[in-house]
C-alpha atoms as a PDB file:
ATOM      1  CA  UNK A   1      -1.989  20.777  -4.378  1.00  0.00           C
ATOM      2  CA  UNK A   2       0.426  20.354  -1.086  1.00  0.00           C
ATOM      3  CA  UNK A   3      -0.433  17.487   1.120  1.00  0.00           C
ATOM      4  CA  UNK A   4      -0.810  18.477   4.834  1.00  0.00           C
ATOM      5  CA  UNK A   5       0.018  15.294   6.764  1.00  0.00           C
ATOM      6  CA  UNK A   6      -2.085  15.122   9.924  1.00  0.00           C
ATOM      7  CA  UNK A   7      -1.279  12.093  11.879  1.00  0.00           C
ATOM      8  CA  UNK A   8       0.615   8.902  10.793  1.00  0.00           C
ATOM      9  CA  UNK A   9       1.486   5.321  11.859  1.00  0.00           C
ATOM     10  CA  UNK A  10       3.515   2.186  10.372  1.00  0.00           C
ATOM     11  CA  UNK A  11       3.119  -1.292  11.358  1.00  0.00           C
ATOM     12  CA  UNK A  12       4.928  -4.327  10.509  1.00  0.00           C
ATOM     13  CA  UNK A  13       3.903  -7.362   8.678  1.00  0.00           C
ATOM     14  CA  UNK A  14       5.784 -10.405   9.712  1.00  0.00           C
ATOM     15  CA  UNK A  15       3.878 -13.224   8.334  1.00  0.00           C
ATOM     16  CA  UNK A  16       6.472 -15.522  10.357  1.00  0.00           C
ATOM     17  CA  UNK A  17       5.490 -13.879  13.705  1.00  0.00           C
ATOM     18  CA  UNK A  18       1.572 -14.194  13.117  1.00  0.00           C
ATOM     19  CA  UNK A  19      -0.321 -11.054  13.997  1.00  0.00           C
ATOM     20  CA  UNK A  20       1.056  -7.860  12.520  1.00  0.00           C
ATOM     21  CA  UNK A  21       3.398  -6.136  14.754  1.00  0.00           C
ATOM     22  CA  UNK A  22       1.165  -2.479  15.562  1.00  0.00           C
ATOM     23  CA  UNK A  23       2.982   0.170  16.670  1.00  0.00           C
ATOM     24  CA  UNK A  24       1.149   2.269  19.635  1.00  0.00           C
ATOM     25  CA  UNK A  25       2.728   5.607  18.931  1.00  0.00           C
ATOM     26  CA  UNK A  26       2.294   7.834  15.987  1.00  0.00           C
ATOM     27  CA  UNK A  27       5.766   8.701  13.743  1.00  0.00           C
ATOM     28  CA  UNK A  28       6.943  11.788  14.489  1.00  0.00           C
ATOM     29  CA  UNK A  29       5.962  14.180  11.590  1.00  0.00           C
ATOM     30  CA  UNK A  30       8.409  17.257  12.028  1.00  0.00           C
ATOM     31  CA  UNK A  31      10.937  15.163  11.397  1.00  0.00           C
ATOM     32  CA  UNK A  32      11.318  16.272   7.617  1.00  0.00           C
ATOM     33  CA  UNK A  33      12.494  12.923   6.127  1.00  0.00           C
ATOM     34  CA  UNK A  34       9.378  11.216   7.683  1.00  0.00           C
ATOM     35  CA  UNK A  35       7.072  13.907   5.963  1.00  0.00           C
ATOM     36  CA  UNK A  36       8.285  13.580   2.499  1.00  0.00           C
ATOM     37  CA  UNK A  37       8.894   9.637   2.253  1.00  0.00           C
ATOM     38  CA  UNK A  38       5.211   9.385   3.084  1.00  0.00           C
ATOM     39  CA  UNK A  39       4.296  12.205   0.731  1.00  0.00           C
ATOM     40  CA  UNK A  40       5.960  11.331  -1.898  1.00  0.00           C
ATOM     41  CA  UNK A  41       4.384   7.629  -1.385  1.00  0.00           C
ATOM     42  CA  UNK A  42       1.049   9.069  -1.594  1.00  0.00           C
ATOM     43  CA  UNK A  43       1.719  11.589  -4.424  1.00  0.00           C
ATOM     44  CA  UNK A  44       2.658   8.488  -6.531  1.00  0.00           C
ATOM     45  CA  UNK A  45      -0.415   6.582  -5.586  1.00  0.00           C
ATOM     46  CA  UNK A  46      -1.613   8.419  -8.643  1.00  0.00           C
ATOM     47  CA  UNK A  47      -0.804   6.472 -11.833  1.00  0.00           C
ATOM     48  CA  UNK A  48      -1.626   5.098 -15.112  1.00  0.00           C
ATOM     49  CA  UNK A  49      -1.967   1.649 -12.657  1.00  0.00           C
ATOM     50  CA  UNK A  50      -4.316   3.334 -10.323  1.00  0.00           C
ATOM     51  CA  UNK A  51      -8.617   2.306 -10.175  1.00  0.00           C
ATOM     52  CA  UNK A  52     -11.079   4.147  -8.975  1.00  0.00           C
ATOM     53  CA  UNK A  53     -13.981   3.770  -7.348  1.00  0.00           C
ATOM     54  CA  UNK A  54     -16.765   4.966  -4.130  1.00  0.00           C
ATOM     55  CA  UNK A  55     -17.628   2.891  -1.160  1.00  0.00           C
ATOM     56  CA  UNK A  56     -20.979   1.772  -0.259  1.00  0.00           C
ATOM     57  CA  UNK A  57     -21.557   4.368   2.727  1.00  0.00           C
ATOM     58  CA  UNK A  58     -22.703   0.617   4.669  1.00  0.00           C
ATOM     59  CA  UNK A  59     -19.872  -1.051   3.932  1.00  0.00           C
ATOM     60  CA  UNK A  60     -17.348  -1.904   6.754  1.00  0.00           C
ATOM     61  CA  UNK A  61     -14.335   0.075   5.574  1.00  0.00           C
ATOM     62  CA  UNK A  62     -16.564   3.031   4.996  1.00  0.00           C
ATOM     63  CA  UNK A  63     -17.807   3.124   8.792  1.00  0.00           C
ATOM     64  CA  UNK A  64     -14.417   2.727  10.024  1.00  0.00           C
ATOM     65  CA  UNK A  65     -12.563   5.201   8.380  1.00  0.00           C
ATOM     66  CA  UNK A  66     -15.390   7.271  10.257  1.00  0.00           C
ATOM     67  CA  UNK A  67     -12.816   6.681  13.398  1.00  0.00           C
ATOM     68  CA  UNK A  68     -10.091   8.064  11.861  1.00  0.00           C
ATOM     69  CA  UNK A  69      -9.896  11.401  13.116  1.00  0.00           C
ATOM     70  CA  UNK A  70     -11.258  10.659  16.397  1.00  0.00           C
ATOM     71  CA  UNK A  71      -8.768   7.854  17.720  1.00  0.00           C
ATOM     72  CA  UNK A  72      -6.551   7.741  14.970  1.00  0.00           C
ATOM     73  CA  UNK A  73      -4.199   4.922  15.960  1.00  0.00           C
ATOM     74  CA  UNK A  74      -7.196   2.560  17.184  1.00  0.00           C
ATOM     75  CA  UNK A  75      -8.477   2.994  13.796  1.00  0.00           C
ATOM     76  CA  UNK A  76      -5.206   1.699  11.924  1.00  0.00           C
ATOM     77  CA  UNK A  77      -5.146  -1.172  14.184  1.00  0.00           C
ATOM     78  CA  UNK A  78      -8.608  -2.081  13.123  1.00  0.00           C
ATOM     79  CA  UNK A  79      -8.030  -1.200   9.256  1.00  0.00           C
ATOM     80  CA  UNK A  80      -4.981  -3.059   8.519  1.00  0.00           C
ATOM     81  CA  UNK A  81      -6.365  -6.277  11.059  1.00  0.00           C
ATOM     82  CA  UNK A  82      -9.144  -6.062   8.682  1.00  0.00           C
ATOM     83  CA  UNK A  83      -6.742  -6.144   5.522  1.00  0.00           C
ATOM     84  CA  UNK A  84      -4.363  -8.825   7.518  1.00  0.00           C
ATOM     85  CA  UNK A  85      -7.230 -11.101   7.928  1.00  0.00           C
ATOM     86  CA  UNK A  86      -7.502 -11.667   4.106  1.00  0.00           C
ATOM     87  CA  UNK A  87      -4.272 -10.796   3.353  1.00  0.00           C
ATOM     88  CA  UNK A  88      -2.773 -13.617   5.228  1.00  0.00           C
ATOM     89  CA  UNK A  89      -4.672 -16.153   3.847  1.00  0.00           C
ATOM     90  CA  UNK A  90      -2.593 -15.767   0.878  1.00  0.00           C
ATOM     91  CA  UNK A  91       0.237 -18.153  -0.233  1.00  0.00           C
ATOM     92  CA  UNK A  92       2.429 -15.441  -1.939  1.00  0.00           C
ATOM     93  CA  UNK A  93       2.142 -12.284  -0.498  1.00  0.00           C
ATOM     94  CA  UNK A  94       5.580 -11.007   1.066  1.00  0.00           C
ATOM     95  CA  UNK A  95       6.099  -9.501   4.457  1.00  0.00           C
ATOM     96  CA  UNK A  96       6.334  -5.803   4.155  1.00  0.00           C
ATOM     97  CA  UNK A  97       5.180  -2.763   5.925  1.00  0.00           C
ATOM     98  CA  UNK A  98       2.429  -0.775   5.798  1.00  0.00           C
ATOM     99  CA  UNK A  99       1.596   3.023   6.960  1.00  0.00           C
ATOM    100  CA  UNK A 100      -1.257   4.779   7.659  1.00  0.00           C
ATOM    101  CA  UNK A 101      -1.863   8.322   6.632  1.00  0.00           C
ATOM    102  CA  UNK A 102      -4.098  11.273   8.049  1.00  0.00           C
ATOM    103  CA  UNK A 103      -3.693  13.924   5.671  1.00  0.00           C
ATOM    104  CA  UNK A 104      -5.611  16.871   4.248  1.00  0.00           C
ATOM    105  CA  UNK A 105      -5.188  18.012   0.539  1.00  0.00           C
ATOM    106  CA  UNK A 106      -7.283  20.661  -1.107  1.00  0.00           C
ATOM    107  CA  UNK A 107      -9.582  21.312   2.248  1.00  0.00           C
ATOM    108  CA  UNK A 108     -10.424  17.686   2.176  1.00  0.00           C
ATOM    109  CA  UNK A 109      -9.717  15.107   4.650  1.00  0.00           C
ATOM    110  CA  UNK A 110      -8.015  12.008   3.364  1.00  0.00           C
ATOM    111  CA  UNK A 111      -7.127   8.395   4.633  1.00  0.00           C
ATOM    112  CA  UNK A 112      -3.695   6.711   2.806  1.00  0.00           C
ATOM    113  CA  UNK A 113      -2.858   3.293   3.475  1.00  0.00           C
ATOM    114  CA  UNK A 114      -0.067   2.278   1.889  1.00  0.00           C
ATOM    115  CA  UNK A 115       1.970  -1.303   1.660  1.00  0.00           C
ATOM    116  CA  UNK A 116       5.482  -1.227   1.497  1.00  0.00           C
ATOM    117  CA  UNK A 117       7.395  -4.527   0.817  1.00  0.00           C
ATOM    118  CA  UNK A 118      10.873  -4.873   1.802  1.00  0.00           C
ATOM    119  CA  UNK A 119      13.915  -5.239  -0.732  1.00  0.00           C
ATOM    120  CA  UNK A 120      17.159  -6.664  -0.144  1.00  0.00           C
ATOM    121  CA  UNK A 121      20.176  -4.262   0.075  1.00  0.00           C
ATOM    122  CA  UNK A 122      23.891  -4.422   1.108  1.00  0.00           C
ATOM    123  CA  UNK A 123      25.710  -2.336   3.772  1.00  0.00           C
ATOM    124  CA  UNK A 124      29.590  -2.314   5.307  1.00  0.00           C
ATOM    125  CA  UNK A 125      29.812  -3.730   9.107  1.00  0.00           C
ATOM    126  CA  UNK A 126      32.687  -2.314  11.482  1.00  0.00           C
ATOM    127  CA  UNK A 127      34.005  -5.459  13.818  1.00  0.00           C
ATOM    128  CA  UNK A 128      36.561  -4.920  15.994  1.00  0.00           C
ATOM    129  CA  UNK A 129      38.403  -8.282  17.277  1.00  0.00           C
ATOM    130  CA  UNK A 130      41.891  -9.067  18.954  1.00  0.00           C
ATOM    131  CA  UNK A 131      43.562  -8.851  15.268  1.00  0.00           C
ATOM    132  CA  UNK A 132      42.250  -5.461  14.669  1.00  0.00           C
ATOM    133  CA  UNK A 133      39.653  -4.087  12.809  1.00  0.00           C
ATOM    134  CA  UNK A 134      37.747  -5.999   9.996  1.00  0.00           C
ATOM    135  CA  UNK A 135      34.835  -4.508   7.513  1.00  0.00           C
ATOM    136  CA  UNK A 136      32.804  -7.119   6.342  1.00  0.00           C
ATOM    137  CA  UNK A 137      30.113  -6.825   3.421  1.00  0.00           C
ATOM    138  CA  UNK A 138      26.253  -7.985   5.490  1.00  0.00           C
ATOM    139  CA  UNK A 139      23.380  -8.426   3.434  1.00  0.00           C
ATOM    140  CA  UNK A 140      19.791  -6.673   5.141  1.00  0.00           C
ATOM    141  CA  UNK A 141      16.594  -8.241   3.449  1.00  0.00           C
ATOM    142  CA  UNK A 142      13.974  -5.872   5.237  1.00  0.00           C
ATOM    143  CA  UNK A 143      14.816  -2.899   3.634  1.00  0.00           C
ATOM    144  CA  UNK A 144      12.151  -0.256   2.586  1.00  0.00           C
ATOM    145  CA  UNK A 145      12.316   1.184  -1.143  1.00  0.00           C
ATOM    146  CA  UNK A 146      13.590   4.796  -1.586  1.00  0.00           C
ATOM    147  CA  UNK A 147      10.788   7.656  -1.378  1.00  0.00           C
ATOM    148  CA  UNK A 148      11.154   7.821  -5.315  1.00  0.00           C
ATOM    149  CA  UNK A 149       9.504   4.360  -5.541  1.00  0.00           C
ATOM    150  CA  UNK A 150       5.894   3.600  -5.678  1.00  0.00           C
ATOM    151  CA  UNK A 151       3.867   2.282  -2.940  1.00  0.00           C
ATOM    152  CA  UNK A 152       3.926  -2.210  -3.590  1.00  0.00           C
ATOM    153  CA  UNK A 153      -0.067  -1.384  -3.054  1.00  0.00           C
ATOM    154  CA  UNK A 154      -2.164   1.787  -1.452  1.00  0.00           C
ATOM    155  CA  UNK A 155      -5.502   3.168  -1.432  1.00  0.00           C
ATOM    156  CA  UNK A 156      -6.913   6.783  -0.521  1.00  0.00           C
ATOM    157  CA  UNK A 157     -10.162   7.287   0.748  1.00  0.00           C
ATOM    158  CA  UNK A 158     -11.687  11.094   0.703  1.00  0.00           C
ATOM    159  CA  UNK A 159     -13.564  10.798   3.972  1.00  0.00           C
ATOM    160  CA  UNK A 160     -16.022  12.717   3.350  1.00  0.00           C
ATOM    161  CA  UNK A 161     -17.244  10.921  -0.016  1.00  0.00           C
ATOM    162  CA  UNK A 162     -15.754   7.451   0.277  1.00  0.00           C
ATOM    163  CA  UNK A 163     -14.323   8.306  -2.929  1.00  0.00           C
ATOM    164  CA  UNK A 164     -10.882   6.300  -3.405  1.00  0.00           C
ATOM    165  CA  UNK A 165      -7.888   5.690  -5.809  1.00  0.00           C
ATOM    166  CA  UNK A 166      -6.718   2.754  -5.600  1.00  0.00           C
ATOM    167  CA  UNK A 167      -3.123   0.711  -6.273  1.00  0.00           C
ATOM    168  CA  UNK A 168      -3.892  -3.160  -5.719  1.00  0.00           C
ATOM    169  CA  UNK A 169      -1.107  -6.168  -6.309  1.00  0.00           C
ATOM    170  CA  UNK A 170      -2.792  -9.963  -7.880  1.00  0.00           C
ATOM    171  CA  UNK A 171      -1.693 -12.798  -5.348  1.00  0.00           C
ATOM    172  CA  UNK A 172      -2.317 -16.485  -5.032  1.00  0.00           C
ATOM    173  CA  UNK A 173      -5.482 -17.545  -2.985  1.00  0.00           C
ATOM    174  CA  UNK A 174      -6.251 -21.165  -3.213  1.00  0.00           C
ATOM    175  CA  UNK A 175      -3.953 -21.556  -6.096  1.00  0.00           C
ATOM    176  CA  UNK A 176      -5.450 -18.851  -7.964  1.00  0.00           C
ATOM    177  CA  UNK A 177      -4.240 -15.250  -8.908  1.00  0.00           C
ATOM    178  CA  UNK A 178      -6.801 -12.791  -7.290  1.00  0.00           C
ATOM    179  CA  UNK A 179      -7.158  -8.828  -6.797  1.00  0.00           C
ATOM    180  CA  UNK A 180      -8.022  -9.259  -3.218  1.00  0.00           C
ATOM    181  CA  UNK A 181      -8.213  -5.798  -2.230  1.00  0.00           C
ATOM    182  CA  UNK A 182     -11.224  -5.102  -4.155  1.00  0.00           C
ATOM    183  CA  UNK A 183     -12.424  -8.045  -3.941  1.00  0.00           C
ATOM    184  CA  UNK A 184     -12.150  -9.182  -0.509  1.00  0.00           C
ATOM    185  CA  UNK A 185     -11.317  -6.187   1.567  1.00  0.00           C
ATOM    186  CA  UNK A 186     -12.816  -3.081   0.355  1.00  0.00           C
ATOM    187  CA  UNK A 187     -15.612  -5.390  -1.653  1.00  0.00           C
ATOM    188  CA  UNK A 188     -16.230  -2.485  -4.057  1.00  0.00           C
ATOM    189  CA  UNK A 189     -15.520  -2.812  -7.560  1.00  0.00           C
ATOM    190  CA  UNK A 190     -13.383  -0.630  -9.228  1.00  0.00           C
ATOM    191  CA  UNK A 191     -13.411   1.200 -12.382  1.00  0.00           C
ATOM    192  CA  UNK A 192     -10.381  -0.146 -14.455  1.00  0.00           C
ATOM    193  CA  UNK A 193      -6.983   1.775 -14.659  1.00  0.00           C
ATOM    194  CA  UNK A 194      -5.789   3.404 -17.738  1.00  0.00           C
ATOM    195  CA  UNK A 195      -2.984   0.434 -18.193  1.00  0.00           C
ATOM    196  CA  UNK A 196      -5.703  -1.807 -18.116  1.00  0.00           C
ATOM    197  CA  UNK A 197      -7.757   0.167 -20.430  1.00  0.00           C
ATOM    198  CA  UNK A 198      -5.132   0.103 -22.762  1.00  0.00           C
ATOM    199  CA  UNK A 199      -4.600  -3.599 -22.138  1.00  0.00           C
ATOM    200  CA  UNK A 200      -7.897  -4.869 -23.429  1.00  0.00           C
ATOM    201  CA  UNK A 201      -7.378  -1.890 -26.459  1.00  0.00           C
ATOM    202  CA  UNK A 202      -3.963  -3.786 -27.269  1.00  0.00           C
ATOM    203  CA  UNK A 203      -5.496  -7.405 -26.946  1.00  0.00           C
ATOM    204  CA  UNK A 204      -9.141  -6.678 -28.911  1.00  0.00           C
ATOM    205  CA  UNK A 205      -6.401  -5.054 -32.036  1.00  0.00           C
ATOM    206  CA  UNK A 206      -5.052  -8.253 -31.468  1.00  0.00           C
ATOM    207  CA  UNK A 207      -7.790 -10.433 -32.022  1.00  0.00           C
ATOM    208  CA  UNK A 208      -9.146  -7.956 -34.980  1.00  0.00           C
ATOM    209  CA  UNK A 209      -6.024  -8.409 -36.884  1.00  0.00           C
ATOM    210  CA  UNK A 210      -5.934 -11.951 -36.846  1.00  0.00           C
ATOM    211  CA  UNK A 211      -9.695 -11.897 -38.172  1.00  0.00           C
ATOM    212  CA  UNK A 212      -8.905 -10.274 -41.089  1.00  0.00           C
ATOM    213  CA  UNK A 213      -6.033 -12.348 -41.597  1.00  0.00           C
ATOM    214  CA  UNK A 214      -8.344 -15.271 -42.029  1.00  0.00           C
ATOM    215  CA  UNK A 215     -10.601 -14.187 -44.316  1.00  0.00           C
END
């Protein structure tokens, strides 16, 4: 079960700037650290929080992610500005980053996007002034989470099915908390996760035990 990775890209969400930042060069995947941060992000795609679900052949993420071998970096543009457009509309959703994955894994050809949101973390700065050297303490607030951490969202697509697993964060729209990503950008409907699953298990025992306690 090894993930080749074909071709991958990350752009930067700066909700500040406007329009995402999109990078117009591909990372460079022999560089080894490169390979397994992103592998290990899409390994852990897979969880107990992860739906599932297969786009409408019609649909307009389907018939994109038809692009995606042939002009690879045109097509990221094009997915995440189609994410972005809903995505910004939001009044709580953090800047972040976000990749985009070519990858093969069992024969099949896969598409990964993944969103990456920045924590804050501390590092030692070297100044060098007329009294001699000083190390200060400076604080960085765009830093990405180690390769051990789940993507903050992500979603695989099998191109060849539209088959796709899928990681999605609830965020404010209008005042209200919404799953967008289904909702609003891949506008399929998934199947629900196991955590949810056991979810409405834990709530419906709930309710049942406080029946019987009434009567």
């Amino acid at each position: 079960m090894d993930i080749y990775l074909k071709q991958a890209i990350m752009h930067i969400i700066d909700r500040k700037s406007g329009d995402p930042v999109f990078s117009q060069m591909t990372l460079d995947l022999s560089i080894e650290y490169i390979r397994d941060y992103l592998t290990k992000k899409i390994q852990k795609l897979a969880s107990s929080q992860t739906k599932t679900g297969t786009l409408a052949p019609d649909s307009e993420i389907a018939q994109l992610t038809q692009q995606a071998e042939k002009d690879f970096i045109h097509f990221s543009e094009a997915f995440v500005s189609r994410w972005y457009e809903v995505y910004q509309q939001s009044e709580d959703a953090p800047d972040s980053d976000v990749f985009v994955v070519l990858y093969e894994l069992d024969e099949m050809t896969y598409i990964a996007f993944l969103k990456v949101k920045y924590t804050e973390g501390f590092t030692h700065y070297v100044d060098t002034n007329e009294q001699g050297i000083q190390n200060d303490l400076i604080i960085n607030r765009a830093i990405l989470p180690g390769k051990g951490q789940k993507a903050d969202e992500g979603i695989t697509i099998n191109l060849s099915d539209f088959s796709f697993e899928l990681i999605e964060k609830s965020y404010t729209f209008s005042g209200e908390k919404m799953n967008y990503f289904s909702t609003k950008v891949i506008e399929s409907q998934p199947t629900p996760s196991l955590e949810d699953h056991v979810k409405v298990i834990k709530k419906t025992s709930r309710r049942n035990r406080r029946k019987i306690r009434h009567t």
